[in-house]
N, C-alpha and C. Protein backbone atom coordinates (compact mmCIF):
# COMPACT_ATOMS: atom_id res chain seq x y z
N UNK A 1 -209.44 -38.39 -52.84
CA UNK A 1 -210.78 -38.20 -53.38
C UNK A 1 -210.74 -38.35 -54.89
N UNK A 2 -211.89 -38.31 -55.12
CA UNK A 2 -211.73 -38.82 -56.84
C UNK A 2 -213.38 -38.54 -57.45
N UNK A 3 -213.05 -38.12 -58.87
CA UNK A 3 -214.21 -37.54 -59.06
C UNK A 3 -215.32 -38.51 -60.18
N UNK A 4 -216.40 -39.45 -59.46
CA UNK A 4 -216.56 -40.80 -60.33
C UNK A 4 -217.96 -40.19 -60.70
N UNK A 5 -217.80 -40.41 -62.38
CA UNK A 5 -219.23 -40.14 -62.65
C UNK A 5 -220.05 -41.65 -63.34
N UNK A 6 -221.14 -41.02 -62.96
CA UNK A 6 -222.33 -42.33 -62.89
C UNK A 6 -223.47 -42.35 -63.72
N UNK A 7 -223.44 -43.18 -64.69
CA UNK A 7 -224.17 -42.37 -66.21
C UNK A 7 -225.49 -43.64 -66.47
N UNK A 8 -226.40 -43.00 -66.28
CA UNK A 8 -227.55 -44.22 -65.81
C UNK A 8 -228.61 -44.57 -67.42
N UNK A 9 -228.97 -45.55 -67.14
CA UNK A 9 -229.59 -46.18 -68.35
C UNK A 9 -230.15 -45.14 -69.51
N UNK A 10 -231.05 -44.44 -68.97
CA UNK A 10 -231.73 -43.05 -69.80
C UNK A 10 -230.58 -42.14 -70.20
N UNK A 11 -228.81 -42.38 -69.91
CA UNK A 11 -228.17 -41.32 -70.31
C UNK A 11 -227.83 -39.74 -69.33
N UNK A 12 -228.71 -40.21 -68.30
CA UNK A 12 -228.52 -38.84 -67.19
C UNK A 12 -227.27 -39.43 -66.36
N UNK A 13 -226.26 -38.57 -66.45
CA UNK A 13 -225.03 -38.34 -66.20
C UNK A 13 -225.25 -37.65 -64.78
N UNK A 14 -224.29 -37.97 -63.79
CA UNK A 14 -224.18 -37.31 -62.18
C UNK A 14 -222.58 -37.76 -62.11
N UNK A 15 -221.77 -36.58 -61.63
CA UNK A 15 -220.83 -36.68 -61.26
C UNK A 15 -220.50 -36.57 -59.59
N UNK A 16 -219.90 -37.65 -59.07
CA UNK A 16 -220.04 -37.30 -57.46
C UNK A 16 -218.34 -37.24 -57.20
N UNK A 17 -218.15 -36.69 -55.99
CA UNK A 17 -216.45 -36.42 -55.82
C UNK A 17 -216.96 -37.35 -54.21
N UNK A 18 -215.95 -38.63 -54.56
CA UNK A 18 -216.16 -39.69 -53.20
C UNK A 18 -214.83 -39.71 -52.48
N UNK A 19 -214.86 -39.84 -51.23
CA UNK A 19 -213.99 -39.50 -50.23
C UNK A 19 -213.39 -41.01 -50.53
N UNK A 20 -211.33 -41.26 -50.20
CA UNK A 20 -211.21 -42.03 -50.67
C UNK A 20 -211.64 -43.16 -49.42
N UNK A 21 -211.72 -44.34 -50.03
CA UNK A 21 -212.52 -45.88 -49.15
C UNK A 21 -213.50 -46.17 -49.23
N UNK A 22 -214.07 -44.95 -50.04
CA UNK A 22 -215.68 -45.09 -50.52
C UNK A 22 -216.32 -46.22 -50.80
N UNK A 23 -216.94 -46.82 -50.98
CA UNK A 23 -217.81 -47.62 -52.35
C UNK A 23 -218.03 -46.98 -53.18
N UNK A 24 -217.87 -47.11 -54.50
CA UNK A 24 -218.94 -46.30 -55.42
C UNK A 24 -220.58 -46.73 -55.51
N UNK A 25 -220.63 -47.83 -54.55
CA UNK A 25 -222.30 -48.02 -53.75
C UNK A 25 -222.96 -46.88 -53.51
N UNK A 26 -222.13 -46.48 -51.99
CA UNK A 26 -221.92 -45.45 -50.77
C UNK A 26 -222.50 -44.54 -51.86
N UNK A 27 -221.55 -43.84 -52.06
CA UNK A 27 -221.16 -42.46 -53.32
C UNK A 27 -222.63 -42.34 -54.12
N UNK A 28 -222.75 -43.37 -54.51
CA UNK A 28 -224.13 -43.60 -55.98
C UNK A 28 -225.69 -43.00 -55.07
N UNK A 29 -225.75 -44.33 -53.93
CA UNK A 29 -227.16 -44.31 -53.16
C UNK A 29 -227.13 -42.81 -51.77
N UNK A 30 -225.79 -42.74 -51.27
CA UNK A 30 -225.62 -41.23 -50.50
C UNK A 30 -225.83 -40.03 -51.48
N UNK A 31 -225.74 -39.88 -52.80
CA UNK A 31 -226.19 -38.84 -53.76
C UNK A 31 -227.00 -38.77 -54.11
N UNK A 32 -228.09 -40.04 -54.28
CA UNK A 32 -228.99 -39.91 -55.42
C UNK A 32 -229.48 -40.40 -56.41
N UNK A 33 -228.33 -41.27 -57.26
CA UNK A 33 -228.22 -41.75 -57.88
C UNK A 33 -228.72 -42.50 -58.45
N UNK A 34 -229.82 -42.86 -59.35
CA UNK A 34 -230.89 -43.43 -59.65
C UNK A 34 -230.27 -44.62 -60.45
N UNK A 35 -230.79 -45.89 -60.20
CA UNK A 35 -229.71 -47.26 -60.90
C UNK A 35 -229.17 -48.04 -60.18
N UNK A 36 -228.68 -47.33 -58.80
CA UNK A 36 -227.78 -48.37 -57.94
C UNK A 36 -228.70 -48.59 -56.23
N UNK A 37 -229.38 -49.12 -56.28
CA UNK A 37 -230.34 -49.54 -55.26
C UNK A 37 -229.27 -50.44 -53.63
N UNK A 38 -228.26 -51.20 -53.89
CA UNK A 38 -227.05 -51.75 -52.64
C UNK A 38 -228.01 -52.09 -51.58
N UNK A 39 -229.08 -52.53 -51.78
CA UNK A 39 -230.08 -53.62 -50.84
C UNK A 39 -229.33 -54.12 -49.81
N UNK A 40 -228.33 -54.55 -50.07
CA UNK A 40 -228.06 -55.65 -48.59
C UNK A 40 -226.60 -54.33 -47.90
N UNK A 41 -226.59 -53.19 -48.47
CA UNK A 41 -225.72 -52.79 -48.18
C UNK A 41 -224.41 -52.20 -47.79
N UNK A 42 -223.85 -53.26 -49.10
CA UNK A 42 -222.94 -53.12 -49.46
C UNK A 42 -222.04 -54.42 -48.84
N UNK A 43 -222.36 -55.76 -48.52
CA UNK A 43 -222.07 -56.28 -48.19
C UNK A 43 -221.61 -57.86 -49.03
N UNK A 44 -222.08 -57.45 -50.39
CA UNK A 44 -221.90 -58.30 -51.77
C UNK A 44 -222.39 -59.82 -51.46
N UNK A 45 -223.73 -59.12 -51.25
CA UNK A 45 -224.98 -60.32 -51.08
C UNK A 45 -226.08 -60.07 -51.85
N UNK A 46 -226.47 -58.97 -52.73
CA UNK A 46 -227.58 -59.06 -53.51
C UNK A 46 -227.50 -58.87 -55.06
N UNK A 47 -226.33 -58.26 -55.05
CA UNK A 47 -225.96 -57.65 -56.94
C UNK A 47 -227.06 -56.57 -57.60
N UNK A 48 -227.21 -55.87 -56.45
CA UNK A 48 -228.22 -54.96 -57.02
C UNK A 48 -227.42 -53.59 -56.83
N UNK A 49 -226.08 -53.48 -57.28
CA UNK A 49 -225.30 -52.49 -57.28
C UNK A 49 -224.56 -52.74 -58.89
N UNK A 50 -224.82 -53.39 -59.31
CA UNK A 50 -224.06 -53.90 -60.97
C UNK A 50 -224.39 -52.67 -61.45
N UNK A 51 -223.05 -52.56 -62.29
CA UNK A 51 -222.26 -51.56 -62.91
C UNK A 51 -221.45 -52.11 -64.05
N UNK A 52 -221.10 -51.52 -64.79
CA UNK A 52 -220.22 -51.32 -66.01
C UNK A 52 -219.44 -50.21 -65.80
N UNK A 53 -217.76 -51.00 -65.74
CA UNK A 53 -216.70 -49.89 -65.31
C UNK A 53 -216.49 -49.84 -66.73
N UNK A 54 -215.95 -48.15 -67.20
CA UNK A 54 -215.42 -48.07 -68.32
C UNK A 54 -214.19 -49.26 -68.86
N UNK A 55 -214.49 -49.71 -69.76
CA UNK A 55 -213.71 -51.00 -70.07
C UNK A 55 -212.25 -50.44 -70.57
N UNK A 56 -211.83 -49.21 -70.95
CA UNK A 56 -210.51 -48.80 -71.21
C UNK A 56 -210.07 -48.03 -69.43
N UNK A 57 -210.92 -48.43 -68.37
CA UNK A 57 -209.90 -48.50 -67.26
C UNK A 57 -210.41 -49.55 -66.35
N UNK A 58 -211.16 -50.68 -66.48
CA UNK A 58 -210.81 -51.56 -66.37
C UNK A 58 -209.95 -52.51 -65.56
N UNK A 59 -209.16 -52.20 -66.11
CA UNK A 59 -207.66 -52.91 -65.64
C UNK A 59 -206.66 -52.16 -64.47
N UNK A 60 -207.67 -51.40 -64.40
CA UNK A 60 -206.56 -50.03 -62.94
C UNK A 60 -207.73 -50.60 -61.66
N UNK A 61 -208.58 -51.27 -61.86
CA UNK A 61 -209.17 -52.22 -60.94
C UNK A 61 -208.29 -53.32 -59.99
N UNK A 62 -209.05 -53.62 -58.89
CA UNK A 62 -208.61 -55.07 -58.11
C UNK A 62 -209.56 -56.06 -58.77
N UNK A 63 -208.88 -56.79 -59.19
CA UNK A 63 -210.15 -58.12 -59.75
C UNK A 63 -211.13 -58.73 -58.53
N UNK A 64 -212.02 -59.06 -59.02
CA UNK A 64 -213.18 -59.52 -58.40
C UNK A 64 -213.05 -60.63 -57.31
N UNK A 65 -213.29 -60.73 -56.38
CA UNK A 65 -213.01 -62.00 -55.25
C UNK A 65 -214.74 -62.62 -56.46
N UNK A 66 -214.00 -63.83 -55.28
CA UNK A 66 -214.34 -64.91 -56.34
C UNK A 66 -216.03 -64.92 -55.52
N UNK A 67 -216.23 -64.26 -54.14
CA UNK A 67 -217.88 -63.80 -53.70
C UNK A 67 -218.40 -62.92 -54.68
N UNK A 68 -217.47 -61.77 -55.02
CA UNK A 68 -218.16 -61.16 -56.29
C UNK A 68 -218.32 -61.41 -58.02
N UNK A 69 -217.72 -62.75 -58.17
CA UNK A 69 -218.00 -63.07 -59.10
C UNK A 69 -219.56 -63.47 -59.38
N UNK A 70 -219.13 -64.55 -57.70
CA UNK A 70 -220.45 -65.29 -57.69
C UNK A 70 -221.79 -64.92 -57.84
N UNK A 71 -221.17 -63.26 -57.16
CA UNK A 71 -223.30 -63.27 -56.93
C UNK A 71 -222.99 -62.25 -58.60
N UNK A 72 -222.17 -61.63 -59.24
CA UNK A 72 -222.49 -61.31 -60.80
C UNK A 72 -223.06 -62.18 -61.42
N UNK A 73 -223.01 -63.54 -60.98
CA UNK A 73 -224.37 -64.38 -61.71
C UNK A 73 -225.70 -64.43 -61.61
N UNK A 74 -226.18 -63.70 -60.87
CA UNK A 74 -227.37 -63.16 -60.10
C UNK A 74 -227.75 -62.03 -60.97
N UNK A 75 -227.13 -61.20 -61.47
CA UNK A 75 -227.32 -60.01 -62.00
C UNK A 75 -229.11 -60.46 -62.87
N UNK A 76 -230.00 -58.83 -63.01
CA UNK A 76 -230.91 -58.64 -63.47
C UNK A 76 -230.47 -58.61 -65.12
N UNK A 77 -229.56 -57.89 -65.49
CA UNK A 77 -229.60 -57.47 -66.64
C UNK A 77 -228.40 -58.06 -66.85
N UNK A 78 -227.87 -57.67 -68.22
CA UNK A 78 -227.12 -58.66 -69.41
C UNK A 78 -225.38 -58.26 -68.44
N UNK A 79 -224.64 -59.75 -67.80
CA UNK A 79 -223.72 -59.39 -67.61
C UNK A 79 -223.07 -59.32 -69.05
N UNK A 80 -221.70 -58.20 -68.52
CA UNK A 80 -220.43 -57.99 -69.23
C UNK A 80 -219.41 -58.44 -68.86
N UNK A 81 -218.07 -58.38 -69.24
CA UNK A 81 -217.31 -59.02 -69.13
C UNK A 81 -216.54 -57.44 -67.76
N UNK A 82 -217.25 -56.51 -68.22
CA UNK A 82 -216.71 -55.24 -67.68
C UNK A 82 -217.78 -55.05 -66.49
N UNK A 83 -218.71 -55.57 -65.77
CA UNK A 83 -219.45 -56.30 -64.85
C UNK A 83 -218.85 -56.10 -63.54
N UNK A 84 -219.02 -55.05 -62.13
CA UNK A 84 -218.75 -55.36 -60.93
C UNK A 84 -219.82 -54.78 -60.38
N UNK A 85 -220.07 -55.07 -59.23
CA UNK A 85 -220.44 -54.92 -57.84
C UNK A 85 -220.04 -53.25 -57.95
N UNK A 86 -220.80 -52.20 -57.61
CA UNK A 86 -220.17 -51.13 -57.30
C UNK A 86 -219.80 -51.31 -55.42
N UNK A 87 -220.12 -52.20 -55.03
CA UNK A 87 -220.18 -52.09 -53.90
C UNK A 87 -218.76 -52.65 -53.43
N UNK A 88 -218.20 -53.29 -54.13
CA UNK A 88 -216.77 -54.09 -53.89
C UNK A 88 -215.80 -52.74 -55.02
N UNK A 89 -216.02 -51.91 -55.16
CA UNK A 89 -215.33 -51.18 -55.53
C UNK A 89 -214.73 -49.56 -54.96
N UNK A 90 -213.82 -49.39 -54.35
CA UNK A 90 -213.61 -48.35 -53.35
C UNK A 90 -212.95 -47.13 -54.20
N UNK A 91 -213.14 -45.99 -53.31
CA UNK A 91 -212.55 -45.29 -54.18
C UNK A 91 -211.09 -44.49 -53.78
N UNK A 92 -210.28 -43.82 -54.36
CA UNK A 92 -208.91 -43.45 -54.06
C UNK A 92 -208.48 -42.45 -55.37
N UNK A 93 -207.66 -41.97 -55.14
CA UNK A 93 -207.73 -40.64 -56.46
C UNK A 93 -207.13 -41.63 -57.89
N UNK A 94 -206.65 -42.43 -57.58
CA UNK A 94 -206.48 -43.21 -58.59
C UNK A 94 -207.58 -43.47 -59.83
N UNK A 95 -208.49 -43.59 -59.02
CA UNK A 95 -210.26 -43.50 -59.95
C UNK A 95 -210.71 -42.11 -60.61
N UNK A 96 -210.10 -40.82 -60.09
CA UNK A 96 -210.12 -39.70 -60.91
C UNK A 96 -210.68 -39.82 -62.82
N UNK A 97 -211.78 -39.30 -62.34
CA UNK A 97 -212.42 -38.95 -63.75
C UNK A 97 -213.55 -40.68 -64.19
N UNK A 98 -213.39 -41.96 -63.49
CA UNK A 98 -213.75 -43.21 -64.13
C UNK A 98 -215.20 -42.76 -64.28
N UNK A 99 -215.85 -43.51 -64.90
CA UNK A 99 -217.21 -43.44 -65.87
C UNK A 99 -217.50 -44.66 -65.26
N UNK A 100 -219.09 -45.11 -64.86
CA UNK A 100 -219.81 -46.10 -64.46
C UNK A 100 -221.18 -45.99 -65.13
N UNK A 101 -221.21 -47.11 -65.61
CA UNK A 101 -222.32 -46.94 -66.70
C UNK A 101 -223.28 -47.87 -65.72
N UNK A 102 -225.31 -47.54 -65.77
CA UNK A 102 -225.77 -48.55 -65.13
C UNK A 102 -226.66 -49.38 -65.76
N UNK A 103 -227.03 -50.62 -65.72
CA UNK A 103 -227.59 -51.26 -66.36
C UNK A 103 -229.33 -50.63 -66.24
N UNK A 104 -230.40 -50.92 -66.96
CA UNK A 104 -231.72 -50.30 -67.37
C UNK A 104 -232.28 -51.16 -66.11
N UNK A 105 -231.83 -52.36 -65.29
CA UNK A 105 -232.59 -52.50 -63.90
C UNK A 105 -231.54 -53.24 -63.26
N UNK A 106 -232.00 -53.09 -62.09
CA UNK A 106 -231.27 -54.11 -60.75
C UNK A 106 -231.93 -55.14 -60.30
N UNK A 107 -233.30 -55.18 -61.17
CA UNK A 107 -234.17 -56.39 -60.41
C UNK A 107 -234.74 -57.04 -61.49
């Protein structure tokens, strides 16, 4: 388990503790989470789960299949280079403490 907090455009901060295999989709839209809408599901067909992983962890990530690159070109708002799918992102205690910032829309 791992404790991922989710810090949304206006600055309102929610910390959720996600069971590990999660999505941080799952985790975001099963809490509450205002920002991460996962329309198709979690199935990395709409990009309406875009996120900004803290860019100093980053790199403790699996890089992006090249489906989730694709539809990050889809994104509503300004991609980053720090840019995923929360939905292609699972969770495991390894993620302990990560920060997910959300963009001001999904559409």
């Amino acid at each position: 388990m791992a404790n991922i907090t989710f810090i949304e455009a206006n600055g309102q901060s929610t910390t959720v503790n996600l069971a590990d295999g999660w999505s941080l989709m799952q985790g975001a839209t099963t809490n509450g989470v205002d920002g991460i809408l996962g329309e198709c599901g979690g199935s990395c067909a709409c990009a309406t789960c875009h996120c900004y992983v803290d860019e100093a962890r980053l790199g403790e990530l699996p890089a992006a299949s090249e489906g989730e690159l694709a539809m990050l070109e889809n994104v509503a708002s300004e991609r980053r280079p720090n840019s995923r799918l929360a939905c292609q992102i699972k969770s495991s205690a390894a993620l302990e403490g990560l920060k997910v910032l959300l963009p001001a829309t999904q559409e």
